[in-house]
N, C-alpha and C. Protein backbone atom coordinates (compact mmCIF):
# COMPACT_ATOMS: atom_id res chain seq x y z
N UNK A 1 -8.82 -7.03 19.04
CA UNK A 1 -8.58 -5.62 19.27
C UNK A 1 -9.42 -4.80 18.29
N UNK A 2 -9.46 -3.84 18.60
CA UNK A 2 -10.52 -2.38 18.03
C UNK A 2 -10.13 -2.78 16.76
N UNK A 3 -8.67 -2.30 16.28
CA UNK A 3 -7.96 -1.83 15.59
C UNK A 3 -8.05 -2.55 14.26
N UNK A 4 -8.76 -4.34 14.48
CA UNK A 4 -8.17 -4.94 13.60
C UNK A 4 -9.64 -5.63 12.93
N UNK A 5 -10.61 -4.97 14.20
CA UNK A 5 -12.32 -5.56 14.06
C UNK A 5 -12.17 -4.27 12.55
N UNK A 6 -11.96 -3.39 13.26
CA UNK A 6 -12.07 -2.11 12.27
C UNK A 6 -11.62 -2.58 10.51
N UNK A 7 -10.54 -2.79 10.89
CA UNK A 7 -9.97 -3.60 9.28
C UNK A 7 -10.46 -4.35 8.83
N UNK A 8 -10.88 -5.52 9.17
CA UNK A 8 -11.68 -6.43 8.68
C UNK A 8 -12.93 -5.71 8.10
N UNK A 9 -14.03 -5.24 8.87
CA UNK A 9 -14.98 -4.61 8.90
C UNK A 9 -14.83 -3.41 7.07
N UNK A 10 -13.68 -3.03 7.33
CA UNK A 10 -13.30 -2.14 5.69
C UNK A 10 -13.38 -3.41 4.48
N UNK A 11 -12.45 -4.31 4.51
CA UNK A 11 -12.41 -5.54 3.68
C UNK A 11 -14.05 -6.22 3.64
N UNK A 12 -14.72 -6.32 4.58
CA UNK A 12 -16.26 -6.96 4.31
C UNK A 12 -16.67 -5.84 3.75
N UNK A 13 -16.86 -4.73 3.78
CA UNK A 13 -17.42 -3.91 3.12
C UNK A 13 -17.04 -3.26 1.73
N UNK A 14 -15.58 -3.42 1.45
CA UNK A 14 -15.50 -3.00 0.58
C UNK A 14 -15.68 -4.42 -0.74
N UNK A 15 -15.59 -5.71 -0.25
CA UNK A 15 -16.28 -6.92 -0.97
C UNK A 15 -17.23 -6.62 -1.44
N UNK A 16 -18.36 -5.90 -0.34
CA UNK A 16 -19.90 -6.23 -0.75
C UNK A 16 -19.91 -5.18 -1.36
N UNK A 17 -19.24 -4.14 -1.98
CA UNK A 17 -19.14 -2.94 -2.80
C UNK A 17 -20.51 -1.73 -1.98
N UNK A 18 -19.80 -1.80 -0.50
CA UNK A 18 -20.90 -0.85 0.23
C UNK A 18 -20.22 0.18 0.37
N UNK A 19 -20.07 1.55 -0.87
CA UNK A 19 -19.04 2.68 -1.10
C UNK A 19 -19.44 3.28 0.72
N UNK A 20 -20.48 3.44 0.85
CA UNK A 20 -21.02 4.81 2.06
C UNK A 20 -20.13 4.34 3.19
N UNK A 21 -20.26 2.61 3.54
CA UNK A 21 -19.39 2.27 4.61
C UNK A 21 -18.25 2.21 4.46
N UNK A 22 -17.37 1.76 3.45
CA UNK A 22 -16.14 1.57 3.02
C UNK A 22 -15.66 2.98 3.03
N UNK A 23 -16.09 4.00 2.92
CA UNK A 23 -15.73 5.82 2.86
C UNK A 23 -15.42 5.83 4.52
N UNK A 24 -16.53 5.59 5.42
CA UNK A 24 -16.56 5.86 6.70
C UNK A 24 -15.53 4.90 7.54
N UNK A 25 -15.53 4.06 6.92
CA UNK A 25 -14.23 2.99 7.85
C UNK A 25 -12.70 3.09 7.34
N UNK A 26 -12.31 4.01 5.75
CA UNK A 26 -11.32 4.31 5.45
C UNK A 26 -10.82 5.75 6.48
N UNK A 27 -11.70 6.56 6.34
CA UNK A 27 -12.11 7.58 7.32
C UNK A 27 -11.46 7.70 8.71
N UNK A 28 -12.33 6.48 9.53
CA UNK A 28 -11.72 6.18 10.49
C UNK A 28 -10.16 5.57 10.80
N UNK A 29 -9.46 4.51 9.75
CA UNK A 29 -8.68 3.99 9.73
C UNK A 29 -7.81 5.24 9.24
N UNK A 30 -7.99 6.22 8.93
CA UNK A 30 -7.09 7.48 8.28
C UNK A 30 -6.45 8.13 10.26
N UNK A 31 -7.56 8.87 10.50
CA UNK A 31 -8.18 9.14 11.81
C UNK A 31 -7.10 8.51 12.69
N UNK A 32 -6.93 7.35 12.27
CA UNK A 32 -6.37 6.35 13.55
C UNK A 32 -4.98 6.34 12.98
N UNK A 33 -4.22 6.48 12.13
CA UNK A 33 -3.25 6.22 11.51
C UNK A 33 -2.67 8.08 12.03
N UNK A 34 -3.39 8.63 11.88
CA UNK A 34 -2.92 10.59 11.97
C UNK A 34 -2.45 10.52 13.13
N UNK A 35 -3.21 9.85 14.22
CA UNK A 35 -3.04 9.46 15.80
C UNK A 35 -1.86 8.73 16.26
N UNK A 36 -1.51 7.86 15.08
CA UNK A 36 -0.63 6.95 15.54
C UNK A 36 0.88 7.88 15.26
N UNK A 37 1.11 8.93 14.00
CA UNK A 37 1.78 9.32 13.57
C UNK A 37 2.15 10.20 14.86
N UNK A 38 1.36 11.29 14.84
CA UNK A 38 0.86 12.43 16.57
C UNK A 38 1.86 11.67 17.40
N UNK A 39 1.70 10.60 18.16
CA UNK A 39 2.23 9.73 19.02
C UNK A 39 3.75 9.45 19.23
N UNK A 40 4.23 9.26 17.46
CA UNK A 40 5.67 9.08 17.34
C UNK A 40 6.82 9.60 18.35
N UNK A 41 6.24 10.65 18.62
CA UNK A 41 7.33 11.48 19.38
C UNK A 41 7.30 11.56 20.82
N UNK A 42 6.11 11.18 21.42
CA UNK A 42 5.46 10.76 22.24
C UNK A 42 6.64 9.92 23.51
N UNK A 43 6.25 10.52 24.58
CA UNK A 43 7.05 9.20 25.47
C UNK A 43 6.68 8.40 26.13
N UNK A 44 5.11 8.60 25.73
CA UNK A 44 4.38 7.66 26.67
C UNK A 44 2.70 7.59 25.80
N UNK A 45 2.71 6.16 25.29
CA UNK A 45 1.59 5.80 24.50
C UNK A 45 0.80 5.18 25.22
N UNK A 46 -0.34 5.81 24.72
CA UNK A 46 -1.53 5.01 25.32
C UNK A 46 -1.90 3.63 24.82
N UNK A 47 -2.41 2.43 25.61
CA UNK A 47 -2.82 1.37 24.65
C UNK A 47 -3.46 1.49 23.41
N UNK A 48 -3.53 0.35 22.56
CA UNK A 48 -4.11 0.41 21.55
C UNK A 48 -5.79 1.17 21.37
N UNK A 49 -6.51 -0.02 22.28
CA UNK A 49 -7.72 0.34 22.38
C UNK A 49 -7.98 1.45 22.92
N UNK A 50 -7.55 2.08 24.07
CA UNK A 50 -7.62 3.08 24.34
C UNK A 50 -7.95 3.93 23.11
N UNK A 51 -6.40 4.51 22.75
CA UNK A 51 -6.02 5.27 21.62
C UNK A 51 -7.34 5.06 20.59
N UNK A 52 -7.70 4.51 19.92
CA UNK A 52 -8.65 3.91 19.23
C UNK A 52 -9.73 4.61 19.62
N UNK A 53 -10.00 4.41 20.94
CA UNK A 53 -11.57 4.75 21.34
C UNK A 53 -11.51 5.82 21.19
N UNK A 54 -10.71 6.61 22.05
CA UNK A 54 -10.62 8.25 21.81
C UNK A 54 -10.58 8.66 20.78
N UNK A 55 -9.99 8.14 19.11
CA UNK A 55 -10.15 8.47 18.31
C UNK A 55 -11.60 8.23 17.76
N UNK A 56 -12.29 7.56 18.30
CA UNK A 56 -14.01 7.44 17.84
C UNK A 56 -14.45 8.46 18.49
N UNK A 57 -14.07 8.49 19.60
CA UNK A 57 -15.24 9.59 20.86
C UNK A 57 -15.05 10.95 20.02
N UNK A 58 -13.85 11.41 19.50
CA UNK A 58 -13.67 12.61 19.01
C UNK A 58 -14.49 12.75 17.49
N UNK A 59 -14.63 11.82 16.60
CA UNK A 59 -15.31 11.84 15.76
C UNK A 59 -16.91 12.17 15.46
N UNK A 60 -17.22 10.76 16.32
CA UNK A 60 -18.35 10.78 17.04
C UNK A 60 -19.04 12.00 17.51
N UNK A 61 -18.04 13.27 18.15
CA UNK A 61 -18.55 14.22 18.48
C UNK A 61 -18.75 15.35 17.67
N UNK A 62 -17.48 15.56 16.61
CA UNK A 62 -17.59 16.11 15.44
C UNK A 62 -19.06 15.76 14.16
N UNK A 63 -19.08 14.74 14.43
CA UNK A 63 -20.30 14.39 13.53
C UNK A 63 -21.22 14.80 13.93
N UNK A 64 -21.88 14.84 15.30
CA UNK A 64 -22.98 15.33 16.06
C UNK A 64 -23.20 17.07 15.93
N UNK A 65 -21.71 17.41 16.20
CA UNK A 65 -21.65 19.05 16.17
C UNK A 65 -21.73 19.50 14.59
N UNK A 66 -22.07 18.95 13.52
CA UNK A 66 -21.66 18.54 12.07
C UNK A 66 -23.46 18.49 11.88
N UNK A 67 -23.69 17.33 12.05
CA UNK A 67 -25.02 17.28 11.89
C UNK A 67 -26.46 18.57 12.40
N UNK A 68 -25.84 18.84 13.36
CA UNK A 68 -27.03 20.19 14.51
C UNK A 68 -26.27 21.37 13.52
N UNK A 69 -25.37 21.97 12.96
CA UNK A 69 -25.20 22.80 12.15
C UNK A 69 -25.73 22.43 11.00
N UNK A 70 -25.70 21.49 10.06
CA UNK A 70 -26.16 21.45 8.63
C UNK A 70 -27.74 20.99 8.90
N UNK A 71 -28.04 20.74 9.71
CA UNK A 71 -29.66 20.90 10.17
C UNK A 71 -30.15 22.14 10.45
N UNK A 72 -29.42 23.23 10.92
CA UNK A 72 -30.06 23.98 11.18
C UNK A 72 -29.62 25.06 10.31
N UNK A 73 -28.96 25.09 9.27
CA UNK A 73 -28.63 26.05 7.63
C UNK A 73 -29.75 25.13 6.87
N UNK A 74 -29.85 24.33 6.89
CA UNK A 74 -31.14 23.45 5.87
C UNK A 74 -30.29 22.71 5.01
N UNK A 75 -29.37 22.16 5.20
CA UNK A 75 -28.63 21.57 4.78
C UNK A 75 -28.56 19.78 4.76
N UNK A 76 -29.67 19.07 4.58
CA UNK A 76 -29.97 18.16 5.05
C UNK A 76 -29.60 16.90 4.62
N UNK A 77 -29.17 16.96 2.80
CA UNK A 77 -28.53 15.95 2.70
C UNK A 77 -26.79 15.78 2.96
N UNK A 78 -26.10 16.87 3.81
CA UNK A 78 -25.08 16.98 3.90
C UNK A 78 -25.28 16.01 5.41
N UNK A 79 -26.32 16.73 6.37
CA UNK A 79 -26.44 16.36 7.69
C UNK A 79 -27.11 14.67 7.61
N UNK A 80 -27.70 14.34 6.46
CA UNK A 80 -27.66 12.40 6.50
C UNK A 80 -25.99 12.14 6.16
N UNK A 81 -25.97 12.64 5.47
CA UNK A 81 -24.21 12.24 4.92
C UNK A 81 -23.91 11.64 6.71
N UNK A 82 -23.57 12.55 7.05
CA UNK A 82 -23.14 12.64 8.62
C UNK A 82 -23.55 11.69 9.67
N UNK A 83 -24.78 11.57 9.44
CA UNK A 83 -25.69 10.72 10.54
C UNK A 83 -25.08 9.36 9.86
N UNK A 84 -25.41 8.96 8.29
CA UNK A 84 -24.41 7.97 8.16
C UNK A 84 -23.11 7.23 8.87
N UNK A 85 -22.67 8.33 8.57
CA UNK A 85 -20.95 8.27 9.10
C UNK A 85 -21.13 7.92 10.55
N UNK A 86 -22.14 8.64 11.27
CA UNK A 86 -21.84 8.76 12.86
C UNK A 86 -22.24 7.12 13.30
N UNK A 87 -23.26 6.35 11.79
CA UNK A 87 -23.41 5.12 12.54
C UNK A 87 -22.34 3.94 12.79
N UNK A 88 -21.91 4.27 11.20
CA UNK A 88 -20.55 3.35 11.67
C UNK A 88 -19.40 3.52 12.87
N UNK A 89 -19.06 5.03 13.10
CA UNK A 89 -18.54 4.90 13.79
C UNK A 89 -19.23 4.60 15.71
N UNK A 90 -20.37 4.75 15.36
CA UNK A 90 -20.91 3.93 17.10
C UNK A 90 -20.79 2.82 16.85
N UNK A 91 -20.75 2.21 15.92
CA UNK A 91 -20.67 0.66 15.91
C UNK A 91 -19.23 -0.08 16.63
N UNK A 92 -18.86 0.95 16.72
CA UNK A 92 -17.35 0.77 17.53
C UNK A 92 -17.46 0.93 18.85
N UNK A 93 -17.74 1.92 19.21
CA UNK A 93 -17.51 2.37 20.50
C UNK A 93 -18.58 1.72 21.77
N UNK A 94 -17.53 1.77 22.84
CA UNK A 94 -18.33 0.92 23.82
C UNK A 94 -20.14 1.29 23.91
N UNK A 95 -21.09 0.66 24.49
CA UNK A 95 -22.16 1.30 25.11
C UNK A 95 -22.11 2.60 26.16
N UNK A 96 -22.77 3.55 25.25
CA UNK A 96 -22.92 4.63 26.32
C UNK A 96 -23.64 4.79 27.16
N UNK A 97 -23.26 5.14 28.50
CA UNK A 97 -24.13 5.49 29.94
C UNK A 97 -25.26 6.40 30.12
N UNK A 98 -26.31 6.30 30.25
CA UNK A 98 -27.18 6.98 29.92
C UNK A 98 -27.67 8.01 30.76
N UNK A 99 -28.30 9.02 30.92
CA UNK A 99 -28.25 9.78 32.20
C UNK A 99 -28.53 9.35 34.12
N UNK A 100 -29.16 8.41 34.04
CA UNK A 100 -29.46 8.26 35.34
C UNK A 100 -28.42 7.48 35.47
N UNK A 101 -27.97 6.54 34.91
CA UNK A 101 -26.38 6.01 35.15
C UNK A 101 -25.27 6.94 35.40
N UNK A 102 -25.16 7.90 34.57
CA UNK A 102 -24.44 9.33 34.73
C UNK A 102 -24.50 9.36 35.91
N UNK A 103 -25.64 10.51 36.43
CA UNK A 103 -25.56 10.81 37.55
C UNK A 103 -25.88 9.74 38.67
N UNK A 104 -25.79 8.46 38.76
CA UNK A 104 -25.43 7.50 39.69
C UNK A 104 -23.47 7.56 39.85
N UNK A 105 -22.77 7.56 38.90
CA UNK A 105 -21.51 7.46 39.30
C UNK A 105 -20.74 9.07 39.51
N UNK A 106 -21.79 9.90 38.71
CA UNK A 106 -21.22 11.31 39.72
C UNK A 106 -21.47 11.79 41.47
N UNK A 107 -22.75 10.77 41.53
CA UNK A 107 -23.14 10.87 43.24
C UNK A 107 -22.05 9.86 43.80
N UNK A 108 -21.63 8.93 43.21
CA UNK A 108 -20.72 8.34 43.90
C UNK A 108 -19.28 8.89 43.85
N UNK A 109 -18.99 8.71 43.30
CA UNK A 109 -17.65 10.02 43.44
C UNK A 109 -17.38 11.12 43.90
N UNK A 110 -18.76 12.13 43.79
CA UNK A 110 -18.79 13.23 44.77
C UNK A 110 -18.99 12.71 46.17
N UNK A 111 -19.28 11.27 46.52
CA UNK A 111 -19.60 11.30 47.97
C UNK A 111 -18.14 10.92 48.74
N UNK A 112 -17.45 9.92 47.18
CA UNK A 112 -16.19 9.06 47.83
C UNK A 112 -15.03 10.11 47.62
N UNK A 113 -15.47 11.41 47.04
CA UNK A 113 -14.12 12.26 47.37
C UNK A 113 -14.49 13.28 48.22
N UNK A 114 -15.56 13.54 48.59
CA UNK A 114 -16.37 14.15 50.01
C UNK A 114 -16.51 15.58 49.27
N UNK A 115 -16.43 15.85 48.11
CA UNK A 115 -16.74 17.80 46.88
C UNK A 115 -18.12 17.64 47.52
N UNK A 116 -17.88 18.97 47.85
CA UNK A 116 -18.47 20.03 48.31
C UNK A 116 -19.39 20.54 47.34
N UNK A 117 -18.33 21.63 46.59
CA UNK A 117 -19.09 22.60 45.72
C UNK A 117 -18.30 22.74 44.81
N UNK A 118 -18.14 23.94 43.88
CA UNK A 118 -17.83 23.96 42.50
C UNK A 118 -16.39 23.76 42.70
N UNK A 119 -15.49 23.87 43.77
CA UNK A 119 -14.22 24.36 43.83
C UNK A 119 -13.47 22.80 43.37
N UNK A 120 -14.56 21.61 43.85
CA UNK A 120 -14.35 20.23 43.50
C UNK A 120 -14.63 19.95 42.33
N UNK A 121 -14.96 21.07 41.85
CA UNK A 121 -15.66 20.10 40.23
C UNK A 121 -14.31 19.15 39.32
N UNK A 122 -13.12 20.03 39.26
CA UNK A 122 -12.40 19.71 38.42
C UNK A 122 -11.69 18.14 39.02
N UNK A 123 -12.03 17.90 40.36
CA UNK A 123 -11.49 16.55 40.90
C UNK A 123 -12.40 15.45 40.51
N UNK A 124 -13.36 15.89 40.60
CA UNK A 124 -14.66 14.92 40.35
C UNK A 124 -14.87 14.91 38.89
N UNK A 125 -14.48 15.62 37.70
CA UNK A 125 -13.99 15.43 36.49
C UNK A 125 -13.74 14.69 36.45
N UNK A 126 -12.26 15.01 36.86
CA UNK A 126 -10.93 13.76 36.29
C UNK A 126 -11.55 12.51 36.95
N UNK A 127 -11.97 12.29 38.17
CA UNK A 127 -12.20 11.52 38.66
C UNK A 127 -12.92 10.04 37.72
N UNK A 128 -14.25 11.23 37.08
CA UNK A 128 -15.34 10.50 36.32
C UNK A 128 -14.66 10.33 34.69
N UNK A 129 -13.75 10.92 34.54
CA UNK A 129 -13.01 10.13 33.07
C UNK A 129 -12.71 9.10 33.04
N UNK A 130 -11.19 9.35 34.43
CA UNK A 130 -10.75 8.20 34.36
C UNK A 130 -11.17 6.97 34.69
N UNK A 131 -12.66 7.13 35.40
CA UNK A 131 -13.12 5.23 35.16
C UNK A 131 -14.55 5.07 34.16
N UNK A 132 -15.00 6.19 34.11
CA UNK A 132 -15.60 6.23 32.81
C UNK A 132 -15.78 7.02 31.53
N UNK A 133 -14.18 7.32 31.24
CA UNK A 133 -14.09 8.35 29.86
C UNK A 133 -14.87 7.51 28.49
N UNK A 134 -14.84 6.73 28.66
CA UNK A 134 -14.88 5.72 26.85
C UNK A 134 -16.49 5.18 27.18
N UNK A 135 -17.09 5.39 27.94
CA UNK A 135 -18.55 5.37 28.11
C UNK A 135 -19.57 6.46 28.55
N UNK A 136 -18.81 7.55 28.34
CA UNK A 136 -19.63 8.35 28.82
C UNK A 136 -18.98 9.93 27.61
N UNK A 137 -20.14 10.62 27.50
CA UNK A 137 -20.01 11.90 26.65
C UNK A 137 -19.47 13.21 27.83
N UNK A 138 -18.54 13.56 27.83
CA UNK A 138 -17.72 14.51 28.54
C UNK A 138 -18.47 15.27 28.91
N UNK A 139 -18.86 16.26 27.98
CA UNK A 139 -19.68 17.31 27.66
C UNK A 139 -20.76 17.71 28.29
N UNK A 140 -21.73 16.28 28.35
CA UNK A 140 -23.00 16.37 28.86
C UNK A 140 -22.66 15.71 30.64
N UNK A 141 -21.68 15.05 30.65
CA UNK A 141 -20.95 15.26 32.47
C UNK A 141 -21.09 16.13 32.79
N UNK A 142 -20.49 17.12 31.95
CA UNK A 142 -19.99 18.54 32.95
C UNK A 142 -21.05 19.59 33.52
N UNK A 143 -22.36 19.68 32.24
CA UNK A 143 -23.66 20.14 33.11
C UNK A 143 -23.85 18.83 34.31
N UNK A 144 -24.15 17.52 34.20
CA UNK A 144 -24.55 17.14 35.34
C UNK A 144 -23.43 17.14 36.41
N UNK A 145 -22.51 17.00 36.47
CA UNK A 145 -21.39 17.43 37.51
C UNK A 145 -21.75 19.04 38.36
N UNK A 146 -21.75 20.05 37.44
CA UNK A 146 -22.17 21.73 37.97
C UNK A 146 -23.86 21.31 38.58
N UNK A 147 -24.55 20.79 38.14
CA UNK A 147 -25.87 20.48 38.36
C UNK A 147 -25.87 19.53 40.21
N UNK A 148 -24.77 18.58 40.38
CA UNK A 148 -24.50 17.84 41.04
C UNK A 148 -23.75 18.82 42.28
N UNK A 149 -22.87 19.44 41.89
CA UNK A 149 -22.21 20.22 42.74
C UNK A 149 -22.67 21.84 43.60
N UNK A 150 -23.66 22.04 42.41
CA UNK A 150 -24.46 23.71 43.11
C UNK A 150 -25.52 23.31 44.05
């Protein structure tokens, strides 16, 4: 499981006295623990891995939106800080779909739910999460989805 590659992964690193990774995998294991707490009250938990991934995808994205700001104030050893961080945490997360893969499973879904136009977008969303949320960047769906649908 995610959860426990992740742990290990803190213990090898914090052996080999690698502070930058051991920061970024405490980080994450914090991240994942805030999530688990969130949940308590919860009446319906998501699997482990699941839970897990989503807690990378959200990071993952923060770091990116993290990095394009302290790049563009001139802020640059803040924005390696970051790019750092963002590697460990891809080292987790599944392989991402790349655009022509993208828009291969948005043509298929727009064809197998028969959307039209924009009024479908939000079906063909959900549609494209739920079989590829944890491989694919939301964000950059949603232009090719509007792109797919106009």
């Amino acid at each position: 499981m995610l959860r426990e590659k992740i742990r290990a992964e803190t213990v090898t690193a914090m052996k080999a006295k690698d502070k930058e990774r051991t920061a970024a995998l405490r980080l994450i294991g914090a991240k994942i623990k805030d999530r688990d707490i969130e949940l308590r009250t919860s009446d319906t938990k998501p699997e482990d891995d699941d839970l897990v991934t989503d807690v990378l995808l959200k990071m993952a994205k923060q770091r990116r939106e993290s990095i394009e700001m302290y790049e563009d104030g001139g802020r640059q050893e803040l924005a390696d800080k970051e790019k750092s961080e963002l590697a460990v945490i891809e080292e987790f997360l599944p392989r991402q779909m790349s655009e022509d893969e993208t828009r291969a499973a948005i043509a298929a879904i727009k064809a197998e739910l028969g959307a039209e136009g924009m009024k479908d977008m939000g079906r063909v969303m959900g549609e494209l999460k739920a079989r590829h949320g944890a491989t694919l960047d939301m964000s950059k769906a949603s232009g090719l989805v509007k792109e797919a649908l106009s």
